[in-house]
Protein backbone atom coordinates (compact mmCIF):
# COMPACT_ATOMS: atom_id res chain seq x y z
CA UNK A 1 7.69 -16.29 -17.02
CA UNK A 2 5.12 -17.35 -14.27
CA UNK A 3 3.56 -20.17 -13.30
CA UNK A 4 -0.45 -19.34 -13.16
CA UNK A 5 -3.29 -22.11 -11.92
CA UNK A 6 -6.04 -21.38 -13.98
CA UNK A 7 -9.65 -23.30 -13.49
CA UNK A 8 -10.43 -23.63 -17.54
CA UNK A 9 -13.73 -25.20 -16.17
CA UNK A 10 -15.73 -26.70 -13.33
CA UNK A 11 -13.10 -29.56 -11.72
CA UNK A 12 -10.54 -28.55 -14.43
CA UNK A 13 -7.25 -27.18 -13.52
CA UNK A 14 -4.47 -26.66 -15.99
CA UNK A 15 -1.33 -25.29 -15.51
CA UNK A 16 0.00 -22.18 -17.68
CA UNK A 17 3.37 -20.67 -17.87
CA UNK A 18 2.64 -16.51 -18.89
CA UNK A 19 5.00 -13.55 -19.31
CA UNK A 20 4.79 -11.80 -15.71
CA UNK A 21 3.37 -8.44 -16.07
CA UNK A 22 4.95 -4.94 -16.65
CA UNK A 23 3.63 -2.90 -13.61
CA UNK A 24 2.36 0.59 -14.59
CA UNK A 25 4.08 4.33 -12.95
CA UNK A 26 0.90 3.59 -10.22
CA UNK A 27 1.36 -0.23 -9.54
CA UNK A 28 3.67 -2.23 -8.04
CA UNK A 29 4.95 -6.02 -9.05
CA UNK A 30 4.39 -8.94 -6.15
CA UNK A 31 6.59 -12.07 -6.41
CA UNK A 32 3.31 -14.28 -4.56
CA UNK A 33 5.22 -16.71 -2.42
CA UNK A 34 2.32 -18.69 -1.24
CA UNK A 35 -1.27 -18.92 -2.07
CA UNK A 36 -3.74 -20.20 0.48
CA UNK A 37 -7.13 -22.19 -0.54
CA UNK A 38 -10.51 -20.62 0.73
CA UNK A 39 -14.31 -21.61 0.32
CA UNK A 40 -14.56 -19.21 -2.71
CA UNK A 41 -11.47 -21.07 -4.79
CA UNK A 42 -13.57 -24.26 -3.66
CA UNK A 43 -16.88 -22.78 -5.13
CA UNK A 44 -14.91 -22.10 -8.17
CA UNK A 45 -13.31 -25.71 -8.77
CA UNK A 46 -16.75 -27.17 -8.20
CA UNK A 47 -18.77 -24.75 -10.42
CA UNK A 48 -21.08 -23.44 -7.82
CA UNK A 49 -19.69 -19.57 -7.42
CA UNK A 50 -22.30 -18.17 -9.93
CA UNK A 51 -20.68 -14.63 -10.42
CA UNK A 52 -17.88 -15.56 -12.16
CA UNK A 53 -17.09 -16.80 -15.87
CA UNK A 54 -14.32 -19.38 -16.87
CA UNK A 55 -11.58 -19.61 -17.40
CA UNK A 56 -10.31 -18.30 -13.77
CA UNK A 57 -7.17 -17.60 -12.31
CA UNK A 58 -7.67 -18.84 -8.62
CA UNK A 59 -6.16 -17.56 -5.72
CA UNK A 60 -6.83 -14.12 -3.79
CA UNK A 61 -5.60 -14.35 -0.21
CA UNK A 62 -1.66 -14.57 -0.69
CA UNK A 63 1.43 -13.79 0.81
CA UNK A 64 4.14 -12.24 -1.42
CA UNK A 65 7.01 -10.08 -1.28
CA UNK A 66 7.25 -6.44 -3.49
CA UNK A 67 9.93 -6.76 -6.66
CA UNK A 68 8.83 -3.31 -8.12
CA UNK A 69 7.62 -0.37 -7.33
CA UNK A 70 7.41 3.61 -8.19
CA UNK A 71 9.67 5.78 -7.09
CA UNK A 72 9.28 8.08 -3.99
């Protein structure tokens, strides 16, 4: 399981624990190790990034480390 910060709503944040995902032959699997904030996950808490619906996972600029990957 992973930990995943989702915005439900505008100045709502909740917690969730989900399965972490089965990477297909053409993907690879990321263990994110740290997550930084931006003005877009700031436009998101507050409600005023108008191309997006809720709920939202937050978080795009990231640091992580590959666990899985294809062979070759």
């Amino acid at each position: 399981m992973m930990d995943v910060l989702v915005c439900a709503a505008p100045g709502q944040l909740v917690l969730e624990r989900r399965p972490i995902p089965e990477p297909t032959d053409d993907e690879v699997l990321i263990r994110v190790r740290r997550v930084g904030v931006c003005g877009t996950d700031m436009h998101i808490y507050r409600g005023t990034q108008p191309f997006l619906a809720y709920p939202r996972v937050m978080g795009h600029e990231l640091a992580g480390e590959v666990v899985q990957a294809p062979a070759g």
